[in-house]
C-alpha atoms as a PDB file:
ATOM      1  CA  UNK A   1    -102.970 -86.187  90.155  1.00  0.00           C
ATOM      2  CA  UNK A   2    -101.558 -82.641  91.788  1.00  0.00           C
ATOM      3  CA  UNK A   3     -98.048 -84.754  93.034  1.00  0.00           C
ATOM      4  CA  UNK A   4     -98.037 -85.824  89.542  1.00  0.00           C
ATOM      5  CA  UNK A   5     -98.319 -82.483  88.069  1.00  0.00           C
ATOM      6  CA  UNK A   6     -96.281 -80.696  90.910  1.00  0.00           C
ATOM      7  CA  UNK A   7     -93.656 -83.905  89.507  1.00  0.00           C
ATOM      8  CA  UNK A   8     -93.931 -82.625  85.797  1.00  0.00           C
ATOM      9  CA  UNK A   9     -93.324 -79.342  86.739  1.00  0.00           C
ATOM     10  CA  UNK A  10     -90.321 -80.309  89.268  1.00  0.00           C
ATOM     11  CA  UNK A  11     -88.907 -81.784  86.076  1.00  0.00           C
ATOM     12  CA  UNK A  12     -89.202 -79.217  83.188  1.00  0.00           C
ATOM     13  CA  UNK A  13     -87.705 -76.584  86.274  1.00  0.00           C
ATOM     14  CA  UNK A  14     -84.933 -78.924  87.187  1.00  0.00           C
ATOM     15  CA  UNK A  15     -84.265 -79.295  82.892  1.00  0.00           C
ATOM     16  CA  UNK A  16     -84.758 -75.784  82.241  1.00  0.00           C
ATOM     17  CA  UNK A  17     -81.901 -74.947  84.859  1.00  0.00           C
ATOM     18  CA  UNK A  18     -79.681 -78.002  83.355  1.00  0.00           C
ATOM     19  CA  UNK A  19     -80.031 -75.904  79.654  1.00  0.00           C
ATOM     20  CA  UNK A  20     -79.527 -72.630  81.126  1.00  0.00           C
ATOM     21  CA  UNK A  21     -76.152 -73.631  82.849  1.00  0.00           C
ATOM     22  CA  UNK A  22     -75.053 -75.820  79.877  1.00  0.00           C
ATOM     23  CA  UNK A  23     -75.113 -72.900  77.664  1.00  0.00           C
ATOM     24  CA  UNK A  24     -73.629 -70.539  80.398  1.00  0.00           C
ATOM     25  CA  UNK A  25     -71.081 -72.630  80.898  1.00  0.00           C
ATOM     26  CA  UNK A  26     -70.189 -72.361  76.462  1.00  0.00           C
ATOM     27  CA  UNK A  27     -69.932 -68.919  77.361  1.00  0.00           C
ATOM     28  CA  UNK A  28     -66.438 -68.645  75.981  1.00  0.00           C
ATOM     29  CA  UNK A  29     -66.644 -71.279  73.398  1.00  0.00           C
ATOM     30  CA  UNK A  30     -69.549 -68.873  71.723  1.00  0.00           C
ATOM     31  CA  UNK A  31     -68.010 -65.655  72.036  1.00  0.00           C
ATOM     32  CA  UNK A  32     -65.199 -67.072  70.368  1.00  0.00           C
ATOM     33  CA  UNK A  33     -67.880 -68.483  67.482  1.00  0.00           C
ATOM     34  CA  UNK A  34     -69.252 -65.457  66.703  1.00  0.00           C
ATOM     35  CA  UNK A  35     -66.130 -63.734  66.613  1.00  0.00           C
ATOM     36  CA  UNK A  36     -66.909 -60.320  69.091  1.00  0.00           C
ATOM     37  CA  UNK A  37     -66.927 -59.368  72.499  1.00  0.00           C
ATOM     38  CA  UNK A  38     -69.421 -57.556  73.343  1.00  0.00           C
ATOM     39  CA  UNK A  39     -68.670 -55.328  77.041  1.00  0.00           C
ATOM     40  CA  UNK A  40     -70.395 -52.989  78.907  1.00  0.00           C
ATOM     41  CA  UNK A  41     -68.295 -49.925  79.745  1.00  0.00           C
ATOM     42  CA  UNK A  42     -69.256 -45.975  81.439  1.00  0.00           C
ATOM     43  CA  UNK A  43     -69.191 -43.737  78.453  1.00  0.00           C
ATOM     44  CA  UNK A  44     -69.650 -40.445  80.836  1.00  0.00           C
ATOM     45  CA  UNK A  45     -67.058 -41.195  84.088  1.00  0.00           C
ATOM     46  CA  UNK A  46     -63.848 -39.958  82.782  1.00  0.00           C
ATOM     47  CA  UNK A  47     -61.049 -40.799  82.261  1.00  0.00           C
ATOM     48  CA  UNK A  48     -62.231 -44.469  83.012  1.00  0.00           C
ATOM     49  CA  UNK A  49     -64.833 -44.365  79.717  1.00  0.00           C
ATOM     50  CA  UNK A  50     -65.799 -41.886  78.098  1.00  0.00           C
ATOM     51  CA  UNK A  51     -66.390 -39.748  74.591  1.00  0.00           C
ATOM     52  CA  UNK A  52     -63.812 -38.510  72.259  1.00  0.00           C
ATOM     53  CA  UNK A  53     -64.277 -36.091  70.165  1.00  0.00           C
ATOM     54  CA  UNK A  54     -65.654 -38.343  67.385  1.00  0.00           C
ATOM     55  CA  UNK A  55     -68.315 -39.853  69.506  1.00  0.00           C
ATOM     56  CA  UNK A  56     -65.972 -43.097  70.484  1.00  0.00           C
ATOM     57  CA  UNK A  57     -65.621 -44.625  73.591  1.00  0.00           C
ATOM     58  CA  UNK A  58     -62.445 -44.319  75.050  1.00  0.00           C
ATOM     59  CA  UNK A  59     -60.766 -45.073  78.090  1.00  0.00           C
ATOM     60  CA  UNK A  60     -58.987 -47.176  80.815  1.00  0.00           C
ATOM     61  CA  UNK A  61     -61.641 -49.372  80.731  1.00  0.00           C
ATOM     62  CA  UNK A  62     -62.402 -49.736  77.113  1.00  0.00           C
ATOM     63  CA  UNK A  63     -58.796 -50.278  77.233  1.00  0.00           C
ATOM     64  CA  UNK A  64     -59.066 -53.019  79.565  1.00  0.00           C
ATOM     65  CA  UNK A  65     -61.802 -54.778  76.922  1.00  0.00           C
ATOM     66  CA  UNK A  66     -59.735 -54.128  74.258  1.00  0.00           C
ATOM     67  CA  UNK A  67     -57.057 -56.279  75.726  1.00  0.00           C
ATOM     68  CA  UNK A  68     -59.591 -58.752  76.449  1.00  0.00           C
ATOM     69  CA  UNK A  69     -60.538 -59.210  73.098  1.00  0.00           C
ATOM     70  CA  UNK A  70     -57.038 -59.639  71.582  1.00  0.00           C
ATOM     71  CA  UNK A  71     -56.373 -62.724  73.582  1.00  0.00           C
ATOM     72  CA  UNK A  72     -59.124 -63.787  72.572  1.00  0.00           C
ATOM     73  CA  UNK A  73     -58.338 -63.018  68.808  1.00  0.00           C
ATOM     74  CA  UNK A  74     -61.969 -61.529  68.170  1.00  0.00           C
ATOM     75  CA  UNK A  75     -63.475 -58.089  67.131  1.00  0.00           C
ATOM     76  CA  UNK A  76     -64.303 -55.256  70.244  1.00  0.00           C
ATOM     77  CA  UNK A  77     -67.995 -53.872  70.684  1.00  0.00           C
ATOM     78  CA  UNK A  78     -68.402 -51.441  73.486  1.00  0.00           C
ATOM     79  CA  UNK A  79     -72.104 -50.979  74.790  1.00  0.00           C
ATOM     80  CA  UNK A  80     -72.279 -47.860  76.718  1.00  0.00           C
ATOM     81  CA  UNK A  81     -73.635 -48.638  80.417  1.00  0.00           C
ATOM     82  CA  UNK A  82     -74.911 -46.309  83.794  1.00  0.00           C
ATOM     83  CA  UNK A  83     -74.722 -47.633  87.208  1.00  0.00           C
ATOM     84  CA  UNK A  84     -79.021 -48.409  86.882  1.00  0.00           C
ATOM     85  CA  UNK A  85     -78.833 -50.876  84.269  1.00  0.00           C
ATOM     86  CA  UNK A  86     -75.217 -52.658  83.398  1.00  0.00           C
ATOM     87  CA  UNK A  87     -75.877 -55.513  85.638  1.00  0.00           C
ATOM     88  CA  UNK A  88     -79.363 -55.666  84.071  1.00  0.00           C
ATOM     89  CA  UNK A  89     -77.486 -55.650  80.711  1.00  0.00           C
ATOM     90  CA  UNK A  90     -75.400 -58.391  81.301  1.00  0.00           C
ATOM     91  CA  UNK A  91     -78.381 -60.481  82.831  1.00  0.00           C
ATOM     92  CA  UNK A  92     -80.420 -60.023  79.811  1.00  0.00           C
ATOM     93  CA  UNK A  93     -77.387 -61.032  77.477  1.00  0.00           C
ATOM     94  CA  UNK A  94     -76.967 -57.856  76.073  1.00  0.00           C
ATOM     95  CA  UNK A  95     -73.248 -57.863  76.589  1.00  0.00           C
ATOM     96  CA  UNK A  96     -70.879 -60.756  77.163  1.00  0.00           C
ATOM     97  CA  UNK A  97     -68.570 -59.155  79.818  1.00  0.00           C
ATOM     98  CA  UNK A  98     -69.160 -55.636  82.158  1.00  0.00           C
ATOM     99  CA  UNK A  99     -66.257 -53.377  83.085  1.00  0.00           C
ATOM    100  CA  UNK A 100     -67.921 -50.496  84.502  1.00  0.00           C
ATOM    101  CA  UNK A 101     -66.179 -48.836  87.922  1.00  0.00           C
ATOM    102  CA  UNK A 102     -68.821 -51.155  89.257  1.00  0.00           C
ATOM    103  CA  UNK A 103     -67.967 -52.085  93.341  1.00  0.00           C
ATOM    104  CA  UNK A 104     -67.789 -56.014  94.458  1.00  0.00           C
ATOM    105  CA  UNK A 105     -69.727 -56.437  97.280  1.00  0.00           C
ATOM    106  CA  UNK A 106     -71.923 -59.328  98.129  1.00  0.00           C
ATOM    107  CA  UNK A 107     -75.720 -58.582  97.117  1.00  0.00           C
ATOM    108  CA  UNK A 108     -74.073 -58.198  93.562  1.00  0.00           C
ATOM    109  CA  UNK A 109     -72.245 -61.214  93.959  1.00  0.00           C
ATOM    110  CA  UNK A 110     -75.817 -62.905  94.405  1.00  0.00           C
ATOM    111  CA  UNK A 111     -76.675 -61.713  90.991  1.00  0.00           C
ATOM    112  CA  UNK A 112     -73.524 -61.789  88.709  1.00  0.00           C
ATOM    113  CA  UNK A 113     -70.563 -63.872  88.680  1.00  0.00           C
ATOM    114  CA  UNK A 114     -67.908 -60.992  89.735  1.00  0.00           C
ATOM    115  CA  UNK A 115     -64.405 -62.549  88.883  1.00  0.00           C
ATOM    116  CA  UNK A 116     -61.393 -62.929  91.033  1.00  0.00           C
ATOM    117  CA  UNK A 117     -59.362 -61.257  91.567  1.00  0.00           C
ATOM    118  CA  UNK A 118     -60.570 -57.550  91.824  1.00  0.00           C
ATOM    119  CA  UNK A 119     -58.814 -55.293  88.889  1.00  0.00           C
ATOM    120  CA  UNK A 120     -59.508 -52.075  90.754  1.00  0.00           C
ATOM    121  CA  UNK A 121     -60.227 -49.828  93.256  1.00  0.00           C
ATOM    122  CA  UNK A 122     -61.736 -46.039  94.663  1.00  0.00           C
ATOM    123  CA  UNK A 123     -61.587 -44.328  97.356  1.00  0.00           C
ATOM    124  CA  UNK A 124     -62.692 -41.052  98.889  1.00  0.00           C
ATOM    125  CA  UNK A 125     -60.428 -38.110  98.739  1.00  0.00           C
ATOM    126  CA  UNK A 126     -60.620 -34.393  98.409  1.00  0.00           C
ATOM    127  CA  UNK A 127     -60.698 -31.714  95.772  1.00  0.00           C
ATOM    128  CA  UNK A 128     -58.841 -28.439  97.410  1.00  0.00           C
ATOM    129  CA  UNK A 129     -57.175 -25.487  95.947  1.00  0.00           C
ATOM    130  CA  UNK A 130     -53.174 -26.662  96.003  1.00  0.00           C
ATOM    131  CA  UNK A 131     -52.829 -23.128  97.498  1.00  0.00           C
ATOM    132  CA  UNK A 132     -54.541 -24.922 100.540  1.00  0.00           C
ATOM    133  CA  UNK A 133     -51.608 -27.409 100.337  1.00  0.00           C
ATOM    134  CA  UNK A 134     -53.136 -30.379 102.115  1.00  0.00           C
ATOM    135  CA  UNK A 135     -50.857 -33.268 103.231  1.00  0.00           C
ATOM    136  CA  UNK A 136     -53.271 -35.147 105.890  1.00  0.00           C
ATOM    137  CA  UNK A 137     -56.660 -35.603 106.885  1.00  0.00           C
ATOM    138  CA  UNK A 138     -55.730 -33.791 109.635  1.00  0.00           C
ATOM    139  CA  UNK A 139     -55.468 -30.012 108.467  1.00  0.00           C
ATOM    140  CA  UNK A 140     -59.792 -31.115 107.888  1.00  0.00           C
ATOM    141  CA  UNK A 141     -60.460 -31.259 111.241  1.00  0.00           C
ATOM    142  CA  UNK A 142     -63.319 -27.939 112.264  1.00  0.00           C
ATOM    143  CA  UNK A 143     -63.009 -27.053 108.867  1.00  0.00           C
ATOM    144  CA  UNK A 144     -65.997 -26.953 106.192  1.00  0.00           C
ATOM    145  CA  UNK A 145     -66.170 -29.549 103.431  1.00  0.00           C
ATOM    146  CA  UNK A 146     -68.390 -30.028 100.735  1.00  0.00           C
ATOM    147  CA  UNK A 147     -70.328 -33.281 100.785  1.00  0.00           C
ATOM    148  CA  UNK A 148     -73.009 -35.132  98.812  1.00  0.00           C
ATOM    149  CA  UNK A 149     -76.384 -35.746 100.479  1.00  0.00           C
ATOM    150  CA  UNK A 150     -76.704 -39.366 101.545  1.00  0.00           C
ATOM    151  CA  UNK A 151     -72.593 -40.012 100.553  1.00  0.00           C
ATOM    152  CA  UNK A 152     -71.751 -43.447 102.699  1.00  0.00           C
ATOM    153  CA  UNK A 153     -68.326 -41.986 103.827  1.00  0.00           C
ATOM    154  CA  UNK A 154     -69.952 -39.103 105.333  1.00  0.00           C
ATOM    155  CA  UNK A 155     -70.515 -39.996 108.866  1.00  0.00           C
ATOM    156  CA  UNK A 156     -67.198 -41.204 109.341  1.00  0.00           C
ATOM    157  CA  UNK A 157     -65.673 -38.336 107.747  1.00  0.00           C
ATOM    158  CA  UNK A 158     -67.341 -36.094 110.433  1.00  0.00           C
ATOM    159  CA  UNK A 159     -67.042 -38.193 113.339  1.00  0.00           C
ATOM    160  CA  UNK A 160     -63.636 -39.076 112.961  1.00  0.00           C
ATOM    161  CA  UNK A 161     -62.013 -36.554 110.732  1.00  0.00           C
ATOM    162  CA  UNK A 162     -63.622 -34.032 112.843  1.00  0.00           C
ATOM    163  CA  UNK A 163     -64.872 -32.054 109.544  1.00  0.00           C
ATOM    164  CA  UNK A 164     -67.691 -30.160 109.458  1.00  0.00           C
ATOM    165  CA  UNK A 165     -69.808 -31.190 106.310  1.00  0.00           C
ATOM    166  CA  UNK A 166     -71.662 -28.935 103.728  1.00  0.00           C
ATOM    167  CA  UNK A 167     -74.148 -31.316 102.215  1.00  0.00           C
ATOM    168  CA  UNK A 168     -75.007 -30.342  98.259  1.00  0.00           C
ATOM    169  CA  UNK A 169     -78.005 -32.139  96.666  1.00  0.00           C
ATOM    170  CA  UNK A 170     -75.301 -33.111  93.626  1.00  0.00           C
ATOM    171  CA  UNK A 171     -72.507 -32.574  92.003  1.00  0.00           C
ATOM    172  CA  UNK A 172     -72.401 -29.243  90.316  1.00  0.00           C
ATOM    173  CA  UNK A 173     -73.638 -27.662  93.259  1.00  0.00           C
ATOM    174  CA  UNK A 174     -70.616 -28.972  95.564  1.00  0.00           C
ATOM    175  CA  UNK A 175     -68.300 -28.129  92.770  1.00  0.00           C
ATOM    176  CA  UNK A 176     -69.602 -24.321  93.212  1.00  0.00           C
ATOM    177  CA  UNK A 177     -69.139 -24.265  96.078  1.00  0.00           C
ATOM    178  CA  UNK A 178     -65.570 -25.181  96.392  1.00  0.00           C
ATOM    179  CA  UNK A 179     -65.107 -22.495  93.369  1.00  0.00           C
ATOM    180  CA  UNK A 180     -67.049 -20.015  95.113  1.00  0.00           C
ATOM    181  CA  UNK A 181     -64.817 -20.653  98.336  1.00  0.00           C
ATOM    182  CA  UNK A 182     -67.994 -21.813 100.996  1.00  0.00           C
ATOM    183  CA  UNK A 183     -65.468 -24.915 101.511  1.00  0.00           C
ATOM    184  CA  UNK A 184     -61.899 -25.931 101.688  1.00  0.00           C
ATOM    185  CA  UNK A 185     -62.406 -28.956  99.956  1.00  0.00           C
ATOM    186  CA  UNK A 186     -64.952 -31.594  98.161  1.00  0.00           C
ATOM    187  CA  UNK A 187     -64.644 -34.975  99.504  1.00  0.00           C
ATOM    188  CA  UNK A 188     -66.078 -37.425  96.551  1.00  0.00           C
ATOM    189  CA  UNK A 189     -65.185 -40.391  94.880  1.00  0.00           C
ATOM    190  CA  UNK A 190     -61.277 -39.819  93.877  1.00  0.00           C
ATOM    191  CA  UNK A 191     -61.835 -41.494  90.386  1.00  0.00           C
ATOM    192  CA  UNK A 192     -64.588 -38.758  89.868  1.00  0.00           C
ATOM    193  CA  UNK A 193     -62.417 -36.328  90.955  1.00  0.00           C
ATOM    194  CA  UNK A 194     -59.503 -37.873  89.160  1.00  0.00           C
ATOM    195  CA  UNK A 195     -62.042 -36.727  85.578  1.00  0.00           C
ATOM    196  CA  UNK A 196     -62.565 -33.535  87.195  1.00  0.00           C
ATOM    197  CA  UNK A 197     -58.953 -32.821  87.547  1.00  0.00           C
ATOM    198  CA  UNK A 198     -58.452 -33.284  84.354  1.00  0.00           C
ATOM    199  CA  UNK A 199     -60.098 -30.053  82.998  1.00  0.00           C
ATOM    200  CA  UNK A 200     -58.349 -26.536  82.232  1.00  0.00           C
ATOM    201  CA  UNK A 201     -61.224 -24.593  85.060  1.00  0.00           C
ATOM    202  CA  UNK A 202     -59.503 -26.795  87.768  1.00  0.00           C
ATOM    203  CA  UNK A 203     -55.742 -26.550  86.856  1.00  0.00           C
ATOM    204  CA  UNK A 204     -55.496 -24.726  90.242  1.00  0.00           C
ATOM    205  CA  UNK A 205     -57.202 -26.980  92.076  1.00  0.00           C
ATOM    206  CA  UNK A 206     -55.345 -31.117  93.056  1.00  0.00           C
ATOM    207  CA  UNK A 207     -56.569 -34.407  94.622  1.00  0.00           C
ATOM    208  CA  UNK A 208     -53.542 -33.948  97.634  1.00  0.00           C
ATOM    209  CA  UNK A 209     -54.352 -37.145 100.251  1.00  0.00           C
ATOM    210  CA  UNK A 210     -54.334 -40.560 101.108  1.00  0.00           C
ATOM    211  CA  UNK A 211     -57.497 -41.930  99.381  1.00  0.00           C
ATOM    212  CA  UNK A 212     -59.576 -43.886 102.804  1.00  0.00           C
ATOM    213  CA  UNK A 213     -62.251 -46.073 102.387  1.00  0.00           C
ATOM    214  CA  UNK A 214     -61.025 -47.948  99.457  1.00  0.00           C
ATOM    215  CA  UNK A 215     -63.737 -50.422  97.775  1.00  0.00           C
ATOM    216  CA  UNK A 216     -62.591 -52.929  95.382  1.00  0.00           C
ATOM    217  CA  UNK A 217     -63.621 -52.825  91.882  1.00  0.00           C
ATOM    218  CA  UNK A 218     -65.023 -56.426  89.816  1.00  0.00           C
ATOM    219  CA  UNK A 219     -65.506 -57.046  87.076  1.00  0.00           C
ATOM    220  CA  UNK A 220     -68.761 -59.643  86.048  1.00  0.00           C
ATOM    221  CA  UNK A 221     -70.238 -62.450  83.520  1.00  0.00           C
ATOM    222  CA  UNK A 222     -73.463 -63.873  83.319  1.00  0.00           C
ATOM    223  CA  UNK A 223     -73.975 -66.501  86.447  1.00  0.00           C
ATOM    224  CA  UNK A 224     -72.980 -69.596  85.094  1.00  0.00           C
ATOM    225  CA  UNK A 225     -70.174 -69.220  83.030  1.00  0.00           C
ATOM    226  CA  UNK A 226     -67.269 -70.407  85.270  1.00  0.00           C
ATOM    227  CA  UNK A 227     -65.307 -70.996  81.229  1.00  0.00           C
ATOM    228  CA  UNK A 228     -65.334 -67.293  80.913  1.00  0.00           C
ATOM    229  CA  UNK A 229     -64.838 -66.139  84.437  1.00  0.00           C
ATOM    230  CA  UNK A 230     -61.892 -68.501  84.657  1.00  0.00           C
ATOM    231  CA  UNK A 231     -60.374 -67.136  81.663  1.00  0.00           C
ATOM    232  CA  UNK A 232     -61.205 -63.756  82.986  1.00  0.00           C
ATOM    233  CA  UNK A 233     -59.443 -64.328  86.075  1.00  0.00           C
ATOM    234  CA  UNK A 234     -56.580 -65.439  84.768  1.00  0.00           C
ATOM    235  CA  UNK A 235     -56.597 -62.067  82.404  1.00  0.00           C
ATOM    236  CA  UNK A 236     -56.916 -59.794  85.265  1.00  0.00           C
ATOM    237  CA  UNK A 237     -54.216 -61.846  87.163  1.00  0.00           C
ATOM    238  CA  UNK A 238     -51.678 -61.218  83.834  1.00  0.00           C
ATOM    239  CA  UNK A 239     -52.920 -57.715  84.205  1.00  0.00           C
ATOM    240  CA  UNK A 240     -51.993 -57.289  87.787  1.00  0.00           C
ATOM    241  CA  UNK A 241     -48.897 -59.136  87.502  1.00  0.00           C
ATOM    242  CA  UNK A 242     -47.390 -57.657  84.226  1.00  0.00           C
ATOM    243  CA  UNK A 243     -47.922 -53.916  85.890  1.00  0.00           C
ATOM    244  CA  UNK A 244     -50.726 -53.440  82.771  1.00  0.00           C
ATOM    245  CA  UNK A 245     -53.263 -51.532  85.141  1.00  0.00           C
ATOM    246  CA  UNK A 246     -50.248 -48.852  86.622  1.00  0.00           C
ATOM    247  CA  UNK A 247     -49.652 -48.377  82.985  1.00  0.00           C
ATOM    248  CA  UNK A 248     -53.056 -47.165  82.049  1.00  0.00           C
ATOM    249  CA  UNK A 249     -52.786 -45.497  85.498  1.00  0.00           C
ATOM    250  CA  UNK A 250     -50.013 -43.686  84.370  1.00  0.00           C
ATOM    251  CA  UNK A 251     -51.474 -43.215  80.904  1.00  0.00           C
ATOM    252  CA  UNK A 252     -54.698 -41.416  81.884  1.00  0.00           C
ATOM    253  CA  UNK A 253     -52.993 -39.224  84.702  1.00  0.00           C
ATOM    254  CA  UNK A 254     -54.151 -40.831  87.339  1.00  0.00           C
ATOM    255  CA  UNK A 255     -52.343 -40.770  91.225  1.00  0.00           C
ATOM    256  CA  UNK A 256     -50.896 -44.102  91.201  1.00  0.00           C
ATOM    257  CA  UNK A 257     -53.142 -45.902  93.760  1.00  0.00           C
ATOM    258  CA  UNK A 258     -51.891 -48.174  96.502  1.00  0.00           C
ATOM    259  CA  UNK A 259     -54.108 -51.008  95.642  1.00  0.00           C
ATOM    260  CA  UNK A 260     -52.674 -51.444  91.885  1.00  0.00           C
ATOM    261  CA  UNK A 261     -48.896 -51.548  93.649  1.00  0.00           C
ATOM    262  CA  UNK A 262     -50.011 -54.104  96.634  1.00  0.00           C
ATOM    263  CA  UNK A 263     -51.610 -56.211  93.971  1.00  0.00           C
ATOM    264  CA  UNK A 264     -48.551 -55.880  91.038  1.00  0.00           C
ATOM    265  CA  UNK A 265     -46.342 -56.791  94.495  1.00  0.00           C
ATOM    266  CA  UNK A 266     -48.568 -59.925  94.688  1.00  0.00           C
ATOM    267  CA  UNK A 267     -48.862 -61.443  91.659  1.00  0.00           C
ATOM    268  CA  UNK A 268     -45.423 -60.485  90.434  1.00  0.00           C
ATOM    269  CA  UNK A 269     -43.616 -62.478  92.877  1.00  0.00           C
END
């Protein structure tokens, strides 16, 4: 009687999964049905998504969606997404597709399908007064720099940079200091500082180096819906190819990034 009912049970798990990935795999078919994509983009990490002055979502990656959803000849609806809850978002089916800065790396890949090839990239950089006139990790070395508590690039900017960190709790604490002159520079995120740049306080201030420990940006659909991801693939390949992403680069005023060229060299020849 229990192997019978452990059999039954065996069964409606086995069909349940059968559904699930049928209906995954339509992915594109019903997008295309009901006539909008629905993607989940930052709204507050400029210049990559964020608010215009009307309360729109704007950006290189609403961009990005936008060109998405002209090939596939259906309306746009952005869904505004932090780093604590657009993978739960797309899991939930709350949007169809998530371009969010969000970095590929393989406990993510257990959870989402994150499509091939990568579309883009960060690395860490600095934030220094161009008075400072930086031109290699170098000039760093026994000097202070502002850091973020618990920042992964940390220890191997001291060890083998030779800098000697300032660790801030967050953000606007670092960014004091820098103004206030307790550091030479703020090593962060260079698409962060990229938005940071890009305000009238720091027009005397520049993102001078070599971005280092570059990690590749993917973007995901639900698990299961190789239709879409294949599709998507082939988008972001066009995109790399056709020099689309160094033209939003280049749009948004952001240092053209050595990842975008060595994948346009790729996938253009």
């Amino acid at each position: 009687m229990r192997n019978r009912w452990l059999a039954i049970v065996a069964s409606a798990l086995l069909l349940g999964a059968v559904v699930t990935h049928a209906a995954r795999a339509d992915e594109l078919s019903d997008i295309k049905k009901k006539g909008v994509l629905v993607v989940g983009t930052k709204a507050d990490y400029r210049p990559f998504g964020y608010l215009d002055p009307s309360g729109k979502i704007v950006g290189f990656e609403p961009d990005l969606a936008a060109d998405v959803a002209k090939r596939l000849g259906v309306k746009l609806e952005l869904v505004p997404v932090v780093a604590s809850n657009r993978i739960q978002f797309l899991q939930q089916g709350k949007i169809d597709l998530l371009i969010a800065t969000m970095s590929d790396t393989p406990e993510r890949r257990k959870i989402v399908d994150i499509v091939e090839p990568d579309y883009y990239a960060s690395g860490t950089n600095v934030m220094a007064k161009k008075s400072e006139k930086l031109n290699s990790w170098d000039q760093l070395r026994g000097k202070k720099v502002c850091l973020i508590q618990g920042s992964f690039y940390n220890k191997e900017l001291q060890e083998k940079y030779g800098i000697e960190g300032v660790a801030f709790p967050g953000t606007a604490e670092a960014y004091s200091a820098l103004r206030n002159g307790n550091c030479v520079a703020f090593a962060y995120d260079d698409t962060a500082i990229t938005g940071e740049l890009t305000k009238p306080e720091w027009k005397d201030y520049e993102m001078p180096l070599d971005s280092i420990l570059v990690q590749p940006w993917g973007l995901a659909v639900k698990q299961g819906a190789k239709d879409f991801a294949d599709f998507m693939s082939k988008t972001i390949t066009d995109w790399h190819k056709t020099g689309f992403i160094q033209k939003l680069e280049k749009q948004y005023g952001i240092k053209p990034t050595k990842f975008a060229q060595d994948m346009h060299d790729k996938y253009a020849k």
